[in-house]
N, C-alpha and C. Protein backbone atom coordinates (compact mmCIF):
# COMPACT_ATOMS: atom_id res chain seq x y z
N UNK A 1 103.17 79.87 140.47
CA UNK A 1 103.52 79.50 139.12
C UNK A 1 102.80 80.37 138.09
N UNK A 2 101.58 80.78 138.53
CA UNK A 2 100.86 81.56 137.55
C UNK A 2 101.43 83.12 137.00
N UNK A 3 102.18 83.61 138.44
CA UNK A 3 102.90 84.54 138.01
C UNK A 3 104.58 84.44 137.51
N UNK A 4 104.62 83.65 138.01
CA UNK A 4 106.14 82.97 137.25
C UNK A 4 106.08 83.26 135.45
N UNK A 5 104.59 82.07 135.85
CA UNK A 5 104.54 82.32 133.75
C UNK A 5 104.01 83.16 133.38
N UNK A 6 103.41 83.78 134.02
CA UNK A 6 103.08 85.45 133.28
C UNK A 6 104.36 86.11 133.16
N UNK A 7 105.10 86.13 134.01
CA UNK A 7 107.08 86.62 133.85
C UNK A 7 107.37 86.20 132.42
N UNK A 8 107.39 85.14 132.21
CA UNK A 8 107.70 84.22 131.23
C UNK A 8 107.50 84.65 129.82
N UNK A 9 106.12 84.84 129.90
CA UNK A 9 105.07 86.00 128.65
C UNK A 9 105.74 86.74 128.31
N UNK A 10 106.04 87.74 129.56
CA UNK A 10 106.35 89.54 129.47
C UNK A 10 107.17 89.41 128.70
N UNK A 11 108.05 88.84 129.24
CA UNK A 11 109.70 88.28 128.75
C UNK A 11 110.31 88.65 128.00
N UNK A 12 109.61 87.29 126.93
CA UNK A 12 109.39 87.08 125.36
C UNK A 12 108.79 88.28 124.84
N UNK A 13 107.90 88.59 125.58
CA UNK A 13 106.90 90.18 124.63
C UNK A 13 107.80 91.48 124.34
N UNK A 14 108.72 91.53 125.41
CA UNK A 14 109.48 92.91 125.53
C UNK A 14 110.81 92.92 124.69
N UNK A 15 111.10 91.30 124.49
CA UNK A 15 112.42 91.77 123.22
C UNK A 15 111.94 92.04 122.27
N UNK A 16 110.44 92.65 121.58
CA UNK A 16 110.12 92.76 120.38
C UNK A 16 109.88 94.38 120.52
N UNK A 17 108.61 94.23 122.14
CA UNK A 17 107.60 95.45 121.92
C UNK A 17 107.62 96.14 123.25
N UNK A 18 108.46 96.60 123.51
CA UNK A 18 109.34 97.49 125.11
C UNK A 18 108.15 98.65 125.02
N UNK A 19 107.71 99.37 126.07
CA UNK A 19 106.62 99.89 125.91
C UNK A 19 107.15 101.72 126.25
N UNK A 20 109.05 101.12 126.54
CA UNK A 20 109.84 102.61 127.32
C UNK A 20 110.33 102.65 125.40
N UNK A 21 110.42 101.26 124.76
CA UNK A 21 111.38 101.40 123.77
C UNK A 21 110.57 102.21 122.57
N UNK A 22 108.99 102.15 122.43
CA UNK A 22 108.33 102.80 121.86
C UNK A 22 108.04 104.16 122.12
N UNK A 23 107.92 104.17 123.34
CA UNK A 23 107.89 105.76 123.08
C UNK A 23 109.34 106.76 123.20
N UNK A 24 110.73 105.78 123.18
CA UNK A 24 111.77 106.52 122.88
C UNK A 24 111.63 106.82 121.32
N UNK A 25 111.46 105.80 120.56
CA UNK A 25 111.44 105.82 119.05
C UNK A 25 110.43 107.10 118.73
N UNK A 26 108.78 106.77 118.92
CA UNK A 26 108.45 108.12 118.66
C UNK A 26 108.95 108.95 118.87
N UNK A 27 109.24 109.41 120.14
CA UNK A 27 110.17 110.65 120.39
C UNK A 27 110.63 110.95 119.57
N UNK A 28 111.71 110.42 119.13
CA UNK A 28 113.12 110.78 118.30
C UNK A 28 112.46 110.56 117.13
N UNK A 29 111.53 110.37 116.46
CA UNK A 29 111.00 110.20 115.31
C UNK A 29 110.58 111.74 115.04
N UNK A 30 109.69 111.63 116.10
CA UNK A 30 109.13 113.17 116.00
C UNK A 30 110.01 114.30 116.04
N UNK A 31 110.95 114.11 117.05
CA UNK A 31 111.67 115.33 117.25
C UNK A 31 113.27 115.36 117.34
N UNK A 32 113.59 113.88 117.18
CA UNK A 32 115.61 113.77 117.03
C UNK A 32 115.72 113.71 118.51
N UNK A 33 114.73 113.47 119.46
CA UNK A 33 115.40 113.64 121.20
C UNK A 33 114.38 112.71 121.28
N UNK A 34 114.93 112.60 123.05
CA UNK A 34 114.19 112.41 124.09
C UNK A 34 114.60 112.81 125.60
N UNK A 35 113.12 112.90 125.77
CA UNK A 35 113.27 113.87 126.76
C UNK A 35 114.51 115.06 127.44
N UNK A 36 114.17 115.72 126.11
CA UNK A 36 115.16 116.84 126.05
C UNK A 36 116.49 116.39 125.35
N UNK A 37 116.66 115.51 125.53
CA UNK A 37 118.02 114.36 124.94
C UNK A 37 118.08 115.11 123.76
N UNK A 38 119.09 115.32 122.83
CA UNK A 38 119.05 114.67 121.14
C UNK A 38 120.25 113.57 121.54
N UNK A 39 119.14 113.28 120.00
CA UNK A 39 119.80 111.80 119.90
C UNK A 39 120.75 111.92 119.01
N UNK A 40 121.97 111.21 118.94
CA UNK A 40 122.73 111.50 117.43
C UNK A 40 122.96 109.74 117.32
N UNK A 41 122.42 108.81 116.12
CA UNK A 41 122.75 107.70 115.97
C UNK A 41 123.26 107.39 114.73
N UNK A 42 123.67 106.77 114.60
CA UNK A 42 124.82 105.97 112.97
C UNK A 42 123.70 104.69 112.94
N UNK A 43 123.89 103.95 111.33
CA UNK A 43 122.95 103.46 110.51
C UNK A 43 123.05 102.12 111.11
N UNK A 44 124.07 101.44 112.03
CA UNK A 44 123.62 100.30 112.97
C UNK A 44 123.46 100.47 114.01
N UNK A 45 123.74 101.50 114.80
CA UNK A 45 122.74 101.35 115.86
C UNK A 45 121.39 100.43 116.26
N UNK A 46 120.77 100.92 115.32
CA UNK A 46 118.79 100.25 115.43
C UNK A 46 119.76 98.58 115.51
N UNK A 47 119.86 98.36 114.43
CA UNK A 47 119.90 96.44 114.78
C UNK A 47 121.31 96.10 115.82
N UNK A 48 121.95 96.73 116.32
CA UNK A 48 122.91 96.62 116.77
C UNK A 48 122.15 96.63 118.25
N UNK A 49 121.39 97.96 118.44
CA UNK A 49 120.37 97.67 119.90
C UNK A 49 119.07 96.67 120.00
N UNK A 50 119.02 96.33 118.99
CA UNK A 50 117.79 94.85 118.60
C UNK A 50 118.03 93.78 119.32
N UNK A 51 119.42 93.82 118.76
CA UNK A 51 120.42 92.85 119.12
C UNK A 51 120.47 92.01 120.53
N UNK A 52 121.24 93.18 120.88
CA UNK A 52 121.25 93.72 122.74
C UNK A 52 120.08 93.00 123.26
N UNK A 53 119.06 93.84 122.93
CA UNK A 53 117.70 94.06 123.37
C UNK A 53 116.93 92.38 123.88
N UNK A 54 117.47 91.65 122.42
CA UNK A 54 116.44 90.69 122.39
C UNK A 54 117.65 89.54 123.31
N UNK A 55 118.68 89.52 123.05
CA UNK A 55 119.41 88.33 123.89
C UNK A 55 119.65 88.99 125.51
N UNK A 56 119.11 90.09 125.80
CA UNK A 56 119.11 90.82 127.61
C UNK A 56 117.94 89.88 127.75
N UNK A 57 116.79 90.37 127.51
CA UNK A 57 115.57 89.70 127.65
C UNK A 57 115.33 88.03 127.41
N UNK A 58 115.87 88.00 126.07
CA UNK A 58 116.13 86.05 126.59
C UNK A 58 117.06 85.91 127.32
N UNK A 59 117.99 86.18 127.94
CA UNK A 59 119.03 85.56 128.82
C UNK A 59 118.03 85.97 130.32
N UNK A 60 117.20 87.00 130.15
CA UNK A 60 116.54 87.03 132.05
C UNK A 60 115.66 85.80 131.69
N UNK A 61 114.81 85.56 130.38
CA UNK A 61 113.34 84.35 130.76
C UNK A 61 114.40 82.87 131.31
N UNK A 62 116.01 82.63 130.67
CA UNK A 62 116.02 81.34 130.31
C UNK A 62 116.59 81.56 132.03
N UNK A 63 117.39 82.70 132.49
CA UNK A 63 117.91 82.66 134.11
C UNK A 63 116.26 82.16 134.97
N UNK A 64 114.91 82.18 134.34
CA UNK A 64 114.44 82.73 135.40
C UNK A 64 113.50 81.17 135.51
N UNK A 65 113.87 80.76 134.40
CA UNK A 65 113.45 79.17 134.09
C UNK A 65 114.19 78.34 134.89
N UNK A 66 116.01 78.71 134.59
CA UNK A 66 116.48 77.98 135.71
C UNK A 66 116.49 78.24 137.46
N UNK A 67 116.02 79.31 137.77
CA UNK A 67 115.98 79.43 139.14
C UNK A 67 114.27 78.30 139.60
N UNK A 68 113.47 78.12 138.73
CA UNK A 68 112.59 77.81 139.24
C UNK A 68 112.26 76.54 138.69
N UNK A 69 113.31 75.65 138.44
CA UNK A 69 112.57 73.88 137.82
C UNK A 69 112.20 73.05 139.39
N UNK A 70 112.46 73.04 140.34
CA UNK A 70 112.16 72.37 141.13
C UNK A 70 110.67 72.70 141.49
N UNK A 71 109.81 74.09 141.53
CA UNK A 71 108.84 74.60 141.80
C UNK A 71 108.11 73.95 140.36
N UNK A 72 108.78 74.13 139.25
CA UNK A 72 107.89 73.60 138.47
C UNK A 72 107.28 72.51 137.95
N UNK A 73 108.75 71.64 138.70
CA UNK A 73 108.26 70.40 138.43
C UNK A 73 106.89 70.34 139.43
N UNK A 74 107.24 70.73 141.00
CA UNK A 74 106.30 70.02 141.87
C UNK A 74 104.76 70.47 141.61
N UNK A 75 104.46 71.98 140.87
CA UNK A 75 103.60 72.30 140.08
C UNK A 75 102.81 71.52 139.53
N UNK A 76 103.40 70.28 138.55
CA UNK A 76 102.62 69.37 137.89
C UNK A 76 101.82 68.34 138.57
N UNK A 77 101.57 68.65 139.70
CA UNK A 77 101.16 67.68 140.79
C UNK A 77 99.77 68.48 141.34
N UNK A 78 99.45 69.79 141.08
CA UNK A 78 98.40 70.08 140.98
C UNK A 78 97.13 70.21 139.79
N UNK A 79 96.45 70.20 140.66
CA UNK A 79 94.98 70.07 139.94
C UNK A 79 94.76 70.90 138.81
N UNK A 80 95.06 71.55 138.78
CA UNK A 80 94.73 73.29 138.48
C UNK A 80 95.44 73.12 137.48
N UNK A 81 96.79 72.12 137.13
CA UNK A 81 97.21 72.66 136.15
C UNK A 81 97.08 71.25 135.04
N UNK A 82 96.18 70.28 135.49
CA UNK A 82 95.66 69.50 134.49
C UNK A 82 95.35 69.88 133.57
N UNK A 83 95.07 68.98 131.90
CA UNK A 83 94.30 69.03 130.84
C UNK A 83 93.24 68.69 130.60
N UNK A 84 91.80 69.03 130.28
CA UNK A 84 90.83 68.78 130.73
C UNK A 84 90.64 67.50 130.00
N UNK A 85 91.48 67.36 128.50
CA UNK A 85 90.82 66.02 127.70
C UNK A 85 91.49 64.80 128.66
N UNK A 86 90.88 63.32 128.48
CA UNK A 86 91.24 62.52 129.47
C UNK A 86 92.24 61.97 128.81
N UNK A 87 92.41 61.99 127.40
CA UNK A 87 93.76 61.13 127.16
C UNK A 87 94.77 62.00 127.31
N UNK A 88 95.01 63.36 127.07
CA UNK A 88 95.92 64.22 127.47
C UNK A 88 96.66 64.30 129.25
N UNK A 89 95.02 63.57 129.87
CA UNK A 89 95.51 63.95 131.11
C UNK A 89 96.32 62.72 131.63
N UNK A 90 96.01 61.45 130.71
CA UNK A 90 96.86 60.30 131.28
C UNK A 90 98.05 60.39 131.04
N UNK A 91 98.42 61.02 130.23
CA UNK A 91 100.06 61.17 129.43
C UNK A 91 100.88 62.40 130.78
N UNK A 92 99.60 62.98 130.77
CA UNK A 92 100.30 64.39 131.34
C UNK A 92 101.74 64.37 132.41
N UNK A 93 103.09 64.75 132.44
CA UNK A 93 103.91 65.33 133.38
C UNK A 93 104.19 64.07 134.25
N UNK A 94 104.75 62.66 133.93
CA UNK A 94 104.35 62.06 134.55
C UNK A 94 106.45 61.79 134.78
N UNK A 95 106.65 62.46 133.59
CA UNK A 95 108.56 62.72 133.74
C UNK A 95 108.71 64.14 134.56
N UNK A 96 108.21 65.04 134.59
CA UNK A 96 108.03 65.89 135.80
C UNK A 96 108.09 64.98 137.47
N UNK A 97 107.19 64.29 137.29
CA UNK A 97 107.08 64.00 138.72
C UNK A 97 107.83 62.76 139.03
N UNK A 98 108.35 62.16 137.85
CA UNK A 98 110.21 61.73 138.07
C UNK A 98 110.90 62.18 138.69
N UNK A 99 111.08 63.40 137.79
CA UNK A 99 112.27 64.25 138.09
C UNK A 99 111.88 64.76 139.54
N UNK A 100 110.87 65.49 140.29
CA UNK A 100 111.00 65.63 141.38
C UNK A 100 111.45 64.86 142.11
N UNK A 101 111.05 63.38 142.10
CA UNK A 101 111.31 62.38 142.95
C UNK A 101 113.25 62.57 142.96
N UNK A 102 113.55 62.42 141.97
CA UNK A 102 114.93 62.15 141.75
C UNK A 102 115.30 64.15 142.19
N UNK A 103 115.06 64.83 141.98
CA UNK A 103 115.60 65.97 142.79
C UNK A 103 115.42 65.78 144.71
N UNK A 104 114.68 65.15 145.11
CA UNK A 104 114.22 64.63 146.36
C UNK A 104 114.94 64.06 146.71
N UNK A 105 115.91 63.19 146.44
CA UNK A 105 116.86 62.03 146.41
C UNK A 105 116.35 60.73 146.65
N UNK A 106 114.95 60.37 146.45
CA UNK A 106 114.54 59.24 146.26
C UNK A 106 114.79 58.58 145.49
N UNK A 107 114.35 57.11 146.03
CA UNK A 107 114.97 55.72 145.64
C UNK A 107 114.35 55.63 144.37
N UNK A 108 115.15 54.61 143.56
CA UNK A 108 114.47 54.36 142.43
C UNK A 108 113.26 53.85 142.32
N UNK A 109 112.66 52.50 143.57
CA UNK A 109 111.80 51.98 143.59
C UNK A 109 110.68 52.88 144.16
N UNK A 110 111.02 53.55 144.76
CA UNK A 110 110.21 54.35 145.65
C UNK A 110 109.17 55.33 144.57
N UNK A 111 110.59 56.03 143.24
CA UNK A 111 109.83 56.76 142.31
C UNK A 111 109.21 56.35 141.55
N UNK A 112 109.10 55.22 141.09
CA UNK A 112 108.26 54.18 140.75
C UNK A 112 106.78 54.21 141.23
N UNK A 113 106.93 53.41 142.26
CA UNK A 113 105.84 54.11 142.96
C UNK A 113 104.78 55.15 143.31
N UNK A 114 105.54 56.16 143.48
CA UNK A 114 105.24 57.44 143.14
C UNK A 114 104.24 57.88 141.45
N UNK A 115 105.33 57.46 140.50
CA UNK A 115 105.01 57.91 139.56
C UNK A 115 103.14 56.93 139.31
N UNK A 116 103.49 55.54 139.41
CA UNK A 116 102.25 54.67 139.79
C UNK A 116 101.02 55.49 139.94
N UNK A 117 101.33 55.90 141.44
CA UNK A 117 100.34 56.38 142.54
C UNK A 117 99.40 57.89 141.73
N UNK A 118 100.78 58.48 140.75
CA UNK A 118 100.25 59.73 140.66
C UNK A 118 99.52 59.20 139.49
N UNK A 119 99.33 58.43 138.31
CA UNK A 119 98.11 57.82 137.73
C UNK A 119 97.16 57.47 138.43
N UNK A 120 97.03 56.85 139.35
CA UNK A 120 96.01 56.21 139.93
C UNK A 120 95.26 57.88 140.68
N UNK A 121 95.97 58.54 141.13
CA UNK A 121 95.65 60.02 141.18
C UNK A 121 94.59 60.62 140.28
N UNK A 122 95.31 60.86 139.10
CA UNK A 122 95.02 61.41 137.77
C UNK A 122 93.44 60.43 137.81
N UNK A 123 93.19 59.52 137.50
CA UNK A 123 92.42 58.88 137.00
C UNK A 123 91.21 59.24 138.08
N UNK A 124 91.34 59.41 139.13
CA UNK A 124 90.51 59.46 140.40
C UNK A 124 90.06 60.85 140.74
N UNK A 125 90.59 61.77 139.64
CA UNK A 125 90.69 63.32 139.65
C UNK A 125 91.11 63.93 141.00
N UNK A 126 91.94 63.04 141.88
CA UNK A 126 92.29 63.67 142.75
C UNK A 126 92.25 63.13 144.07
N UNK A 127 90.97 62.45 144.00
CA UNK A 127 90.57 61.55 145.49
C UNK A 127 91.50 60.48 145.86
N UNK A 128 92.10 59.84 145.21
CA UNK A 128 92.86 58.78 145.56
C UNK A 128 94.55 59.12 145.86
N UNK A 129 95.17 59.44 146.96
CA UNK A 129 96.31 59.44 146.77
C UNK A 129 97.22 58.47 147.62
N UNK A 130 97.62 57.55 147.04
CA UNK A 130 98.88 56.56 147.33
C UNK A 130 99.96 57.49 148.24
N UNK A 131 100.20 56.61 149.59
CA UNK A 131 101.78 57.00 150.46
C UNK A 131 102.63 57.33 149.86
N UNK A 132 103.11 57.00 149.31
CA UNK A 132 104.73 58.01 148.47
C UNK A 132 104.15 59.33 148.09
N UNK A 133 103.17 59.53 146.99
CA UNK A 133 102.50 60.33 146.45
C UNK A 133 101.98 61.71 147.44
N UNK A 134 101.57 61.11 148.44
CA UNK A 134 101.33 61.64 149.59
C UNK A 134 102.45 62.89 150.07
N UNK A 135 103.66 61.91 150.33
CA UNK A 135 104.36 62.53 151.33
C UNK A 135 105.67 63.12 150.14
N UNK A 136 105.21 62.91 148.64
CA UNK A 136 106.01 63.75 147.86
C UNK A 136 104.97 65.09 147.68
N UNK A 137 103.82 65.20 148.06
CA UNK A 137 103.22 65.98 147.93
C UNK A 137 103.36 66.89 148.92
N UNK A 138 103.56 66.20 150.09
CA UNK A 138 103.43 67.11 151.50
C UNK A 138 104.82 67.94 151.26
N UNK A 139 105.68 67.40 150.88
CA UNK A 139 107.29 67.68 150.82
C UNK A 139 107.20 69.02 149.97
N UNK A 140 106.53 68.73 148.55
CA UNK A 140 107.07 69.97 147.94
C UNK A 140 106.10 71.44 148.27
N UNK A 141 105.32 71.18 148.93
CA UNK A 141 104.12 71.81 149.32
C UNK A 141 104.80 73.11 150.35
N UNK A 142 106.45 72.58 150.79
CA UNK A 142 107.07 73.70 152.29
C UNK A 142 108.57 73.75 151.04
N UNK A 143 108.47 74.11 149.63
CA UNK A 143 109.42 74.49 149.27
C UNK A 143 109.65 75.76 148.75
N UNK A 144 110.88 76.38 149.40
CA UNK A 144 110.89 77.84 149.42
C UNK A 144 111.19 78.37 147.75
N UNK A 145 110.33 79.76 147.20
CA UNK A 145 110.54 79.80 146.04
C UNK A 145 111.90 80.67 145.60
N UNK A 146 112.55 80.89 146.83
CA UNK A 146 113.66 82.20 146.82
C UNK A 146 114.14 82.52 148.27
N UNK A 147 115.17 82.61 148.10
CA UNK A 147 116.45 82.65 149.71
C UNK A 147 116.49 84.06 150.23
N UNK A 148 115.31 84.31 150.17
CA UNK A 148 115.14 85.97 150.86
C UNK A 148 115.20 85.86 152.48
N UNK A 149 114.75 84.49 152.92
CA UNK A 149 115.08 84.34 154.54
C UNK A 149 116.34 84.21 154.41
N UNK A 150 116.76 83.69 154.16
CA UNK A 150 118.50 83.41 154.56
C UNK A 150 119.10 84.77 154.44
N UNK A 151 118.85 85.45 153.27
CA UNK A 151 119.93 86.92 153.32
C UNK A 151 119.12 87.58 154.03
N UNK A 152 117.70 87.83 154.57
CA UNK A 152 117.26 88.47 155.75
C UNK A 152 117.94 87.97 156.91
N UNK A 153 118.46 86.69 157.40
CA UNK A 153 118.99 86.16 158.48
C UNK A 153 120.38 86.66 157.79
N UNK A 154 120.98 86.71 157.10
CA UNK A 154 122.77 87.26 156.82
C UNK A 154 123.06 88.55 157.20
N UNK A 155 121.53 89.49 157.10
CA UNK A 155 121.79 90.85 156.86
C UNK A 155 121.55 91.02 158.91
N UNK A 156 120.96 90.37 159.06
CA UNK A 156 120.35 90.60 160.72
C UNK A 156 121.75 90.22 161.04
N UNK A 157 122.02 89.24 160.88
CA UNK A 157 123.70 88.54 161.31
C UNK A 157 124.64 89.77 161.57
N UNK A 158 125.06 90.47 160.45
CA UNK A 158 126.32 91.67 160.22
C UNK A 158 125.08 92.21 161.28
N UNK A 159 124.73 92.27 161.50
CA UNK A 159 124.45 93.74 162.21
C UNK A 159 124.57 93.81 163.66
N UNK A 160 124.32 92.26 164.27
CA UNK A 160 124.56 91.82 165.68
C UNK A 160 125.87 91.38 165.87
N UNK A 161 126.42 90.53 165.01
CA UNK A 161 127.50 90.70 164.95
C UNK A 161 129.13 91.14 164.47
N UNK A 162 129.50 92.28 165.12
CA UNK A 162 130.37 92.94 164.41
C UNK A 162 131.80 93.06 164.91
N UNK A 163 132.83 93.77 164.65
CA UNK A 163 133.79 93.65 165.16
C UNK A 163 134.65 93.92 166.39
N UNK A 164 132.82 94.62 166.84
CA UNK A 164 132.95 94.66 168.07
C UNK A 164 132.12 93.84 169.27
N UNK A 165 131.67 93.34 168.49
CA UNK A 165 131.19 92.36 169.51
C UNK A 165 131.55 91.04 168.64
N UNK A 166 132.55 90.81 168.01
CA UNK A 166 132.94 89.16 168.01
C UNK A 166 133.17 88.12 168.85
N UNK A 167 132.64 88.79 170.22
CA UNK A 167 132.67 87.33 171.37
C UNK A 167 131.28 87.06 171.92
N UNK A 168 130.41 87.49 171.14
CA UNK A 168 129.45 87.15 171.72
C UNK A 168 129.27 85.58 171.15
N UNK A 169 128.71 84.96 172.23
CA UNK A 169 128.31 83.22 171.96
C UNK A 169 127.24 83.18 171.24
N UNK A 170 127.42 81.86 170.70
CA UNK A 170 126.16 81.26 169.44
C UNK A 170 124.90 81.44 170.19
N UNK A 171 124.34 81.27 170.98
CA UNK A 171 123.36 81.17 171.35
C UNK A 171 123.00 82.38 171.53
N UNK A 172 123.77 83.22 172.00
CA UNK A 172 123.66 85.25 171.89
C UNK A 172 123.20 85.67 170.78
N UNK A 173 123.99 85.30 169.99
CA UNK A 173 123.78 85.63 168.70
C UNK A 173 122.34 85.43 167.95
N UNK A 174 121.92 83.91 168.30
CA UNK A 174 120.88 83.16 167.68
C UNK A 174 119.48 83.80 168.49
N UNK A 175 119.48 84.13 169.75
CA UNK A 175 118.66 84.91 170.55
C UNK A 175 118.12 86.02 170.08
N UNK A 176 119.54 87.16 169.76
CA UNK A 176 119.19 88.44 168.78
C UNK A 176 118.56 88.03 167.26
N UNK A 177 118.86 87.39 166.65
CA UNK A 177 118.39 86.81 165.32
C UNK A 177 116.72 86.47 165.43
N UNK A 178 116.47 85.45 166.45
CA UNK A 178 115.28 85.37 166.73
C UNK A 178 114.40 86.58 167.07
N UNK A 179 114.89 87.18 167.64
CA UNK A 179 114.10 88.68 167.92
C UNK A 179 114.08 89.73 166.89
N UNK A 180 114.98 89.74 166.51
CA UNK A 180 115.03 90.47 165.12
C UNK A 180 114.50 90.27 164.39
N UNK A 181 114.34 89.19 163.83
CA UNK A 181 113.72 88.82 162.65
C UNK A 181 112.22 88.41 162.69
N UNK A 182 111.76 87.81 164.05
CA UNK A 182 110.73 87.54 164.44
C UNK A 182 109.96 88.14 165.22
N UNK A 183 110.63 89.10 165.99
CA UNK A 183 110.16 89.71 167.25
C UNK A 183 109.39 90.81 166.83
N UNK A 184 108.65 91.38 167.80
CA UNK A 184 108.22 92.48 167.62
C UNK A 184 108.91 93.46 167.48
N UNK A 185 108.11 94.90 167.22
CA UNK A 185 109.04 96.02 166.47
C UNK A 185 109.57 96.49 167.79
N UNK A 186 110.43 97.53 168.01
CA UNK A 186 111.43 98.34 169.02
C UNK A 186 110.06 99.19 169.44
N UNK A 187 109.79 99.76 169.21
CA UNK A 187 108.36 100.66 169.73
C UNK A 187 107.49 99.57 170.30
N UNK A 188 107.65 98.59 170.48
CA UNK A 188 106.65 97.36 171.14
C UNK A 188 107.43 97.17 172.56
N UNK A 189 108.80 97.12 172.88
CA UNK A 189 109.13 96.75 173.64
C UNK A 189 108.69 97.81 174.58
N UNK A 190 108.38 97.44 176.10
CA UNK A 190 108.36 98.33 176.75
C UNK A 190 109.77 98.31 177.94
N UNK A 191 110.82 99.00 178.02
CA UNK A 191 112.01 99.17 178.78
C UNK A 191 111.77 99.55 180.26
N UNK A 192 110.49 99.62 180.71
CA UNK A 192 110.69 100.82 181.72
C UNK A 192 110.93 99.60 183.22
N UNK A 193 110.38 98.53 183.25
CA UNK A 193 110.42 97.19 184.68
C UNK A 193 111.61 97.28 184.29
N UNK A 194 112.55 97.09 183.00
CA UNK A 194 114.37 96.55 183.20
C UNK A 194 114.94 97.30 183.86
N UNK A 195 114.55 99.13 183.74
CA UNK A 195 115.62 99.85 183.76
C UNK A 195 115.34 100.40 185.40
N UNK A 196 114.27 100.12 186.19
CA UNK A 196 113.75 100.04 187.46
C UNK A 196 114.59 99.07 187.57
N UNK A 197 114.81 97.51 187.75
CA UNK A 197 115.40 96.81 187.96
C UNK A 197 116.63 96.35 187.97
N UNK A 198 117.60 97.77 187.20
CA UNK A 198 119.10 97.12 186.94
C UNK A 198 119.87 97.57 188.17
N UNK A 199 119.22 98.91 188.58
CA UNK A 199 119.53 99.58 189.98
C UNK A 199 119.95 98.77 191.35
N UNK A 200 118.91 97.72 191.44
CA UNK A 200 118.12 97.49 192.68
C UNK A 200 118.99 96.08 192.34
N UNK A 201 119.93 95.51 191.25
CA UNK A 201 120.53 93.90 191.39
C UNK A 201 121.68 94.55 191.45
């Protein structure tokens, strides 16, 4: 999360103060180019690329907010990101850890509970944690921040299976996947007992 919201920062910083967009401007200030370029621009250009500039950059912070509310909610459940004053900390995120519950598909009573437990938490700075609380904690603790396994397993997929080997069985398939993706590298395997052995069956 810490680098999430440092993302977050940049974000916002770069629809103002681009650090490629400043030294294009000097450039062309100084000399009508860049890098070797000339520039030839008309009198809207500048706010016409402002424009651009600043709704590219808010449209990546607000995409990048929505790829990550489930991480952020479960976020509010650590320590680290308490308020140190104590009345701040009783108020603190306590509709955050709603909303997880209810992204979880837990029961109403259950989030209840939960939400309960995570005061009695708060107040205990940590030592006390209530069963629901617990095992909403354990839960969000194995949640993935991005589907880079899955298109690593899609991309291993096309490659074992192709149009020429479309009969190989699920379990063939799932065998190569496992090795691929998990296995050791090709320079690890050693071939030389198989290829002694294919002779001799």
């Amino acid at each position: 999360m810490c680098h999430i919201d440092d993302t977050h920062t940049k974000l916002v910083a770069l629809k103002t103060d681009g650090r490629t967009f400043k030294k294009f401007m000097q450039s062309y200030d100084r000399e009508g180019q860049y890098k070797n370029v000339t520039i030839c621009r008309a009198e809207s250009d500048v706010s016409h690329f402002q424009s651009v500039c600043v709704q590219f950059f808010q449209s990546l912070h607000d995409n990048l907010i929505q790829i990550f509310p489930l991480l952020a909610n479960a976020s509010r459940l650590e320590q680290t990101n308490w308020p140190d004053d104590p009345l701040q900390k009783t108020l603190h995120r306590e509709a955050e850890v709603a909303k997880l519950c209810k992204e979880f598909g837990l029961a109403s009573s259950v989030a209840a509970e939960v939400v309960k437990e995570f005061t009695i938490f708060k107040k205990t700075s940590g030592k006390q944690t209530g069963p629901n609380l617990h095992a909403l904690m354990q839960t969000s603790e194995v949640l993935l921040i991005s589907s880079a396994e899955c298109e690593t397993g899609f991309s291993q997929m096309n490659l074992y299976h192709t149009s020429v080997r479309n009969k190989l069985l699920g379990n063939t398939v799932n065998d190569l996947l496992m090795v691929g993706i998990n296995g050791p590298p090709l320079h690890a395997f050693n071939a030389k007992k198989y290829v002694i052995s294919w002779p001799q069956s």
